[in-house]
PDB file of N, CA and C in Angstrom:
ATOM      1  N   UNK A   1     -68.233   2.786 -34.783  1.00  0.00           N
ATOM      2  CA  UNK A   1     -67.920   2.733 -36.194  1.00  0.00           C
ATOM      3  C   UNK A   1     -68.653   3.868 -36.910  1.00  0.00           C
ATOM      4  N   UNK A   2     -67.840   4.493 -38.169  1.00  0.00           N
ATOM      5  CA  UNK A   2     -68.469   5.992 -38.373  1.00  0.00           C
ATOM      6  C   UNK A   2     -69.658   5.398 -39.396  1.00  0.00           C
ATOM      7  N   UNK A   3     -69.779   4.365 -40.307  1.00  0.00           N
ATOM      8  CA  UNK A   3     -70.635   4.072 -41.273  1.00  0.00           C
ATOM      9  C   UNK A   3     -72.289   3.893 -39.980  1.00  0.00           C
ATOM     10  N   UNK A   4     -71.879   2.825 -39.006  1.00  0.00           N
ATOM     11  CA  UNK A   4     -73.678   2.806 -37.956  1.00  0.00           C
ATOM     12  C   UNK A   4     -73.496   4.164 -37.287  1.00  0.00           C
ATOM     13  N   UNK A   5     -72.982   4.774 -37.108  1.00  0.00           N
ATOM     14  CA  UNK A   5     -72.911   6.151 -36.538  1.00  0.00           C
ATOM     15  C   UNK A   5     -73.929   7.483 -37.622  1.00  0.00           C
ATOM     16  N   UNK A   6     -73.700   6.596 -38.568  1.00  0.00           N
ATOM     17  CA  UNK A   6     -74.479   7.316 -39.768  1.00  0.00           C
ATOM     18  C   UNK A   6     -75.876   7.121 -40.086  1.00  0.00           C
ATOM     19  N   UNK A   7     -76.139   5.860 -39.725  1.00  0.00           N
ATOM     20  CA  UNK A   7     -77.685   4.977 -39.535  1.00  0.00           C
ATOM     21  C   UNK A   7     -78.533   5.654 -38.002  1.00  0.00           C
ATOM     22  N   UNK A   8     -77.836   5.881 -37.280  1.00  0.00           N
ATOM     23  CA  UNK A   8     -79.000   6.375 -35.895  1.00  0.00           C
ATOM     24  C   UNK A   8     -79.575   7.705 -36.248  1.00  0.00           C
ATOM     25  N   UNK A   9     -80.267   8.219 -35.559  1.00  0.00           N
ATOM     26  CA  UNK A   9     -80.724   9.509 -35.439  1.00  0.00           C
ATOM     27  C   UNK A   9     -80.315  10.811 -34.718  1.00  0.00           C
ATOM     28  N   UNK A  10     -79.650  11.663 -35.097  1.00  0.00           N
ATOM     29  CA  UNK A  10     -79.475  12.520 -34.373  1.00  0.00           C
ATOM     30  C   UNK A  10     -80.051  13.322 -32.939  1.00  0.00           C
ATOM     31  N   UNK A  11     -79.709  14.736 -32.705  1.00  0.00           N
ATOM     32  CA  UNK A  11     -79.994  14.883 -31.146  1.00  0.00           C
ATOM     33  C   UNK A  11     -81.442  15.533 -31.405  1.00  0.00           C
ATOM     34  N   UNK A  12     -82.220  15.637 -32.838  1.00  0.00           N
ATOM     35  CA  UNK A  12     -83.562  16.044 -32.726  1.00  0.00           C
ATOM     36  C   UNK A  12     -84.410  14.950 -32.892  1.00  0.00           C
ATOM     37  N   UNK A  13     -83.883  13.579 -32.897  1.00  0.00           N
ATOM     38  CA  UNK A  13     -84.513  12.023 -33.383  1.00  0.00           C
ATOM     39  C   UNK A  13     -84.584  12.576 -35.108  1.00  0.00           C
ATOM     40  N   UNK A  14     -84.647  12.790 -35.968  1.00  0.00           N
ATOM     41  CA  UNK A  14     -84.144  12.441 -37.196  1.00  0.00           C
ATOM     42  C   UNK A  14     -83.294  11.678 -37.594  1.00  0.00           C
ATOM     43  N   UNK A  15     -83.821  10.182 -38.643  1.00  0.00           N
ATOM     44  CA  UNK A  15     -82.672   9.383 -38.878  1.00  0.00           C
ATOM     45  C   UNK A  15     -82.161   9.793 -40.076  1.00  0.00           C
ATOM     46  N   UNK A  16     -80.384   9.537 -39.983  1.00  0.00           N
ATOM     47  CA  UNK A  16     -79.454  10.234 -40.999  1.00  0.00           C
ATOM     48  C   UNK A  16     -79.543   9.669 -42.291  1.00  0.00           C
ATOM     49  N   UNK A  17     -79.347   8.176 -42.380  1.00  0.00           N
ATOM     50  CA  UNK A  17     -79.114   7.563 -43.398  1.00  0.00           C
ATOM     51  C   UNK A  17     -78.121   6.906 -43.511  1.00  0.00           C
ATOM     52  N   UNK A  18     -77.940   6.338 -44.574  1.00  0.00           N
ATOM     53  CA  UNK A  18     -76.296   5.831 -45.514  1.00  0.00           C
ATOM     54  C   UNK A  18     -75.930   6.914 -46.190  1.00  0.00           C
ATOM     55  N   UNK A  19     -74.606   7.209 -46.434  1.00  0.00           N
ATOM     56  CA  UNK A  19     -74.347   8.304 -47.099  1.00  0.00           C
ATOM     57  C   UNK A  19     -74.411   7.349 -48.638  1.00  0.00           C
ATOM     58  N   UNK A  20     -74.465   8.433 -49.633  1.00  0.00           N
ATOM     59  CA  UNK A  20     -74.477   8.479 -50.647  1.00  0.00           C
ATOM     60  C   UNK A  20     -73.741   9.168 -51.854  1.00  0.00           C
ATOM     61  N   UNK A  21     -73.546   7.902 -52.720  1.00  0.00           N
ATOM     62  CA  UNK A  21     -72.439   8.881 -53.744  1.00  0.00           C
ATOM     63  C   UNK A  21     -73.385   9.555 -54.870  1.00  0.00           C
ATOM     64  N   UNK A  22     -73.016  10.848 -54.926  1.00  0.00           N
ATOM     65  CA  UNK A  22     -73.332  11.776 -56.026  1.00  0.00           C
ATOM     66  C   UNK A  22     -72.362  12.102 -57.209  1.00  0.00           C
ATOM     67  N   UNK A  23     -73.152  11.675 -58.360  1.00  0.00           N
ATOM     68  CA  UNK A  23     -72.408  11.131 -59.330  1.00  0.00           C
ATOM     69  C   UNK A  23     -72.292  12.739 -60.250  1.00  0.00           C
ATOM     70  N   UNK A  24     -71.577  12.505 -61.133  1.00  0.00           N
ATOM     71  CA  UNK A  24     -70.913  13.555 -61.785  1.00  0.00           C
ATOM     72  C   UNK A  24     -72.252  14.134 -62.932  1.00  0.00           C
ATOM     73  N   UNK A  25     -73.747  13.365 -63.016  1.00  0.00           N
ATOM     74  CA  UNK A  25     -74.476  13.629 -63.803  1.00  0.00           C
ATOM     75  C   UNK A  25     -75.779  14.123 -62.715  1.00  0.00           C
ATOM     76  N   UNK A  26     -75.389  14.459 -61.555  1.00  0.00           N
ATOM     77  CA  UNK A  26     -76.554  14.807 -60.313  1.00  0.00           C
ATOM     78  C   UNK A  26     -76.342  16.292 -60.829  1.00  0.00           C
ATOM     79  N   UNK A  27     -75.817  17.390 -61.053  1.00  0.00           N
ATOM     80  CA  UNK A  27     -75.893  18.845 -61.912  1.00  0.00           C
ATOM     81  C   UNK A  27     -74.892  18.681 -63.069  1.00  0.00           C
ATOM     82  N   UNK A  28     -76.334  19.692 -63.709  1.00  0.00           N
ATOM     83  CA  UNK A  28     -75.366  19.754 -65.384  1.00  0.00           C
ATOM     84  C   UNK A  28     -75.895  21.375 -65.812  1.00  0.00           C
ATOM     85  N   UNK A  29     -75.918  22.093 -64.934  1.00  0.00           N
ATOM     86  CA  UNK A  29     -76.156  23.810 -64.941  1.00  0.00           C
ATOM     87  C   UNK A  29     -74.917  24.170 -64.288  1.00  0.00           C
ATOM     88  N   UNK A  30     -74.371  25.130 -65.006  1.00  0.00           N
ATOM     89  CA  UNK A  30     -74.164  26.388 -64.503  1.00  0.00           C
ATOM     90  C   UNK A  30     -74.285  28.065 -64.631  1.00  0.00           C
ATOM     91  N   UNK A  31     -73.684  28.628 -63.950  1.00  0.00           N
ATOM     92  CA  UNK A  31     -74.196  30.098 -64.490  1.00  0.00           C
ATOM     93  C   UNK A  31     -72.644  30.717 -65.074  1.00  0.00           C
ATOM     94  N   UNK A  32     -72.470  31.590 -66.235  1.00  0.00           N
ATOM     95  CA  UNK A  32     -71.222  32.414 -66.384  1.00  0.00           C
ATOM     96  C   UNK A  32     -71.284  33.581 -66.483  1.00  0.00           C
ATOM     97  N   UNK A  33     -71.114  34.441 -65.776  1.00  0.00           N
ATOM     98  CA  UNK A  33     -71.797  36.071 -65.430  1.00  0.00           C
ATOM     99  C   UNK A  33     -71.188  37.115 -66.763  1.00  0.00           C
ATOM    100  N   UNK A  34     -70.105  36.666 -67.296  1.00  0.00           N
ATOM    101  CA  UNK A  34     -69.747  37.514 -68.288  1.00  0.00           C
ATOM    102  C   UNK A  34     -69.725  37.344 -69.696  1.00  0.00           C
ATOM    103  N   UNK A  35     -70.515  37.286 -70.816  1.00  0.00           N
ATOM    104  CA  UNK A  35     -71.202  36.650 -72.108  1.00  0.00           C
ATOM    105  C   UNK A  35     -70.916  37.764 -72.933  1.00  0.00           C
ATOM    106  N   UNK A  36     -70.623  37.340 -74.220  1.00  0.00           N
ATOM    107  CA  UNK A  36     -71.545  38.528 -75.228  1.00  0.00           C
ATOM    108  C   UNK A  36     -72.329  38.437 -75.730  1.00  0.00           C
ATOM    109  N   UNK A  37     -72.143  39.064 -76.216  1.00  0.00           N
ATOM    110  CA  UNK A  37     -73.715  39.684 -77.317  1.00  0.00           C
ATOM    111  C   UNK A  37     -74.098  38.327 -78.303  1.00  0.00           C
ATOM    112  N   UNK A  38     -73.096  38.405 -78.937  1.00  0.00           N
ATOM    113  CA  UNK A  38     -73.317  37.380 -80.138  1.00  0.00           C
ATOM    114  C   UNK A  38     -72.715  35.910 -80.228  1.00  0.00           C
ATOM    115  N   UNK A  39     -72.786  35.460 -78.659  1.00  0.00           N
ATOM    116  CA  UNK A  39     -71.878  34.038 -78.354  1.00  0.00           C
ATOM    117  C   UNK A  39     -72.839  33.032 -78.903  1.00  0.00           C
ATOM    118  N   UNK A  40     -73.832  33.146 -79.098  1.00  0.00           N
ATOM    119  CA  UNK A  40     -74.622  31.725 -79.206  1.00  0.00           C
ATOM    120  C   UNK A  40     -75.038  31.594 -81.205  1.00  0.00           C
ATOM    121  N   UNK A  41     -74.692  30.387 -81.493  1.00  0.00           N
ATOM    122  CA  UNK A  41     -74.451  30.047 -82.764  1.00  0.00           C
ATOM    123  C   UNK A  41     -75.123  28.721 -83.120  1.00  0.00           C
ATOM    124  N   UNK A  42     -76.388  28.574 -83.482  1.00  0.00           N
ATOM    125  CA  UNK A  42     -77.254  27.412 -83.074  1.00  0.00           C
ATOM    126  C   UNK A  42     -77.506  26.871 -82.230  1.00  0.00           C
ATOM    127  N   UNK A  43     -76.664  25.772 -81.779  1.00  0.00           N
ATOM    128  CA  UNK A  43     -76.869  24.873 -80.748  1.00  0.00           C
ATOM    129  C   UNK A  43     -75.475  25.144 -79.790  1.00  0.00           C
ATOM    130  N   UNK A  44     -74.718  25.783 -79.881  1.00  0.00           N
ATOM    131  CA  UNK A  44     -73.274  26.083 -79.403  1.00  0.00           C
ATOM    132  C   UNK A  44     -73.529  27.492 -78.729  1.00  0.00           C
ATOM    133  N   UNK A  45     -72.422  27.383 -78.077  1.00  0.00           N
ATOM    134  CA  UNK A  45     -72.166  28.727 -77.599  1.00  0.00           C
ATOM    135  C   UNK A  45     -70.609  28.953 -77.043  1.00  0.00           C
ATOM    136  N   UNK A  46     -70.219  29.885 -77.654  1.00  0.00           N
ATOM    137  CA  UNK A  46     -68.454  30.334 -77.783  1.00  0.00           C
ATOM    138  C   UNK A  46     -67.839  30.793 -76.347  1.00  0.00           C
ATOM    139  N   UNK A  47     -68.078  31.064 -75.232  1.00  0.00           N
ATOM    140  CA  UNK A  47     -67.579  30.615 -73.856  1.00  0.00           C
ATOM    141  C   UNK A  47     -66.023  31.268 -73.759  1.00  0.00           C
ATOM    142  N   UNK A  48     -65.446  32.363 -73.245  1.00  0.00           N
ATOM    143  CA  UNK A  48     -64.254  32.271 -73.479  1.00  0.00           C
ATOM    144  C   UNK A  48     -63.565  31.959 -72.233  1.00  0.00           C
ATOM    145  N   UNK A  49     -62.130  31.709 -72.684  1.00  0.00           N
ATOM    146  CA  UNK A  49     -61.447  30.631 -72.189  1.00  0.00           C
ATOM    147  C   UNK A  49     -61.637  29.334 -71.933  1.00  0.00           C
ATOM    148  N   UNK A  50     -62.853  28.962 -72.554  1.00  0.00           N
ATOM    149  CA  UNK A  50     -63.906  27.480 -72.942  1.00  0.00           C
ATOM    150  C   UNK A  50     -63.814  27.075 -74.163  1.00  0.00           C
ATOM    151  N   UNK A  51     -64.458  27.898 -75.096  1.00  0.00           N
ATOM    152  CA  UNK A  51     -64.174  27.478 -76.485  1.00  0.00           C
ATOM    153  C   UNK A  51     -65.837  27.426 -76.380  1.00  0.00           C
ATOM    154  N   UNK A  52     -66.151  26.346 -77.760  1.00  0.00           N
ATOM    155  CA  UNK A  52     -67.577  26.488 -78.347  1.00  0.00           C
ATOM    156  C   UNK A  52     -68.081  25.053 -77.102  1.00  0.00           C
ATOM    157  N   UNK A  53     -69.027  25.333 -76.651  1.00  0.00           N
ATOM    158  CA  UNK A  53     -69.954  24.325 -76.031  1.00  0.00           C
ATOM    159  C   UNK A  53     -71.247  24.124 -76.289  1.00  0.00           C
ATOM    160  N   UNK A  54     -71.837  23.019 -76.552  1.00  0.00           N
ATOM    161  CA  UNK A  54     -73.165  22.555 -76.545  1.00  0.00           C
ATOM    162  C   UNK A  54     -74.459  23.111 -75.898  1.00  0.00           C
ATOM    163  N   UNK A  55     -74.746  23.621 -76.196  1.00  0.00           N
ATOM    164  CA  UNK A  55     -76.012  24.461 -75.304  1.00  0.00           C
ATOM    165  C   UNK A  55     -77.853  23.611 -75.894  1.00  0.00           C
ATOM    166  N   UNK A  56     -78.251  23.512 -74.583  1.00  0.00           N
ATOM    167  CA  UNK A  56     -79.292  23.124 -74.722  1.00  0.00           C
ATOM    168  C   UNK A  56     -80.236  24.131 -74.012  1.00  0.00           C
ATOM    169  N   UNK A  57     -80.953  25.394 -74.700  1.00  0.00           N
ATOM    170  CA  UNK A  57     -81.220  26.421 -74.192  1.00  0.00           C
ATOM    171  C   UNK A  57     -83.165  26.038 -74.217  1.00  0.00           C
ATOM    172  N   UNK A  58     -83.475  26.014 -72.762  1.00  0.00           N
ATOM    173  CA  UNK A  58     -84.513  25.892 -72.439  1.00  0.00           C
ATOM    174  C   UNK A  58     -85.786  26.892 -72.559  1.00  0.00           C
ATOM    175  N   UNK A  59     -84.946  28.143 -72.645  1.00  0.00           N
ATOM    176  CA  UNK A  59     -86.031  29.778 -73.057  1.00  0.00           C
ATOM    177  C   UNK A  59     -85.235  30.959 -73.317  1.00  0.00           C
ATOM    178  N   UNK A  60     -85.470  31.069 -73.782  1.00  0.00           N
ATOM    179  CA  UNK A  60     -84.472  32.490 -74.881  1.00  0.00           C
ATOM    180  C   UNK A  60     -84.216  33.514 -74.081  1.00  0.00           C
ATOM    181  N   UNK A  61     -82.687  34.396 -74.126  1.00  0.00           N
ATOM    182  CA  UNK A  61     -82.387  34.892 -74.131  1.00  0.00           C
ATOM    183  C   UNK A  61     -83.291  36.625 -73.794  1.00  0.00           C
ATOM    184  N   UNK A  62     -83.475  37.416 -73.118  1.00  0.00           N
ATOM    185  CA  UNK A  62     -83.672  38.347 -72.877  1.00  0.00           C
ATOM    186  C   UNK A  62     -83.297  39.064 -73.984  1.00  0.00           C
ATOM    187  N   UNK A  63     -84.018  40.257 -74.803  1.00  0.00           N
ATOM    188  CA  UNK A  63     -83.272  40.954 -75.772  1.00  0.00           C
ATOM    189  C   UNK A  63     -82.386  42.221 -74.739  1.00  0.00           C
ATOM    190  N   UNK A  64     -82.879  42.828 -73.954  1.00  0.00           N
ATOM    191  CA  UNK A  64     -81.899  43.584 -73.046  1.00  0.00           C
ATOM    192  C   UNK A  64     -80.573  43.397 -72.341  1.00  0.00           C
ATOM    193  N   UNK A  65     -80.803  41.886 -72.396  1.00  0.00           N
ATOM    194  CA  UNK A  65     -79.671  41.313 -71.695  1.00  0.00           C
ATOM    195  C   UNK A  65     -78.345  42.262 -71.386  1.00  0.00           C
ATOM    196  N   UNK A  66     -77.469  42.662 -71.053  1.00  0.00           N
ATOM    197  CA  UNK A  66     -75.735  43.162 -71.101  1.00  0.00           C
ATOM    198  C   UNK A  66     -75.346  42.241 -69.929  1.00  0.00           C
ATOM    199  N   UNK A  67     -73.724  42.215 -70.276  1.00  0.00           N
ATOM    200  CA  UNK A  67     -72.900  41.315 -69.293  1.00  0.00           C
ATOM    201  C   UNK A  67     -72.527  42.317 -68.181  1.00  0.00           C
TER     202      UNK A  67
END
């Protein structure tokens, strides 16, 4: 059975586990490589082909920055 197949230990003796569901709030980063200059507008940020999104910006912006 593949679920106790999942409970033994593999061919270095390490035991595997139960698998586990990873929920849709386990990452909430990503990266978008192409920005401008002047996208961020308080707490938002204008994203294109996104529209305005919520930004919770942890440390500012580089002034050198370019996309």
């Amino acid at each position: 059975m593949p679920l106790i197949d999942g409970l033994r230990a593999d061919k270095n003796g390490h035991k595997l586990g139960k698998p586990r569901f990873k929920g849709k709030g386990r990452y909430r980063s990503f990266t978008y490589p192409q920005i401008k200059q002047n996208c961020i507008e308080g707490n938002k940020i204008d994203l294109p082909k996104i529209g305005k999104v919520k930004l919770i910006q942890h440390r500012p912006i580089p002034e050198g920055f370019h996309s």
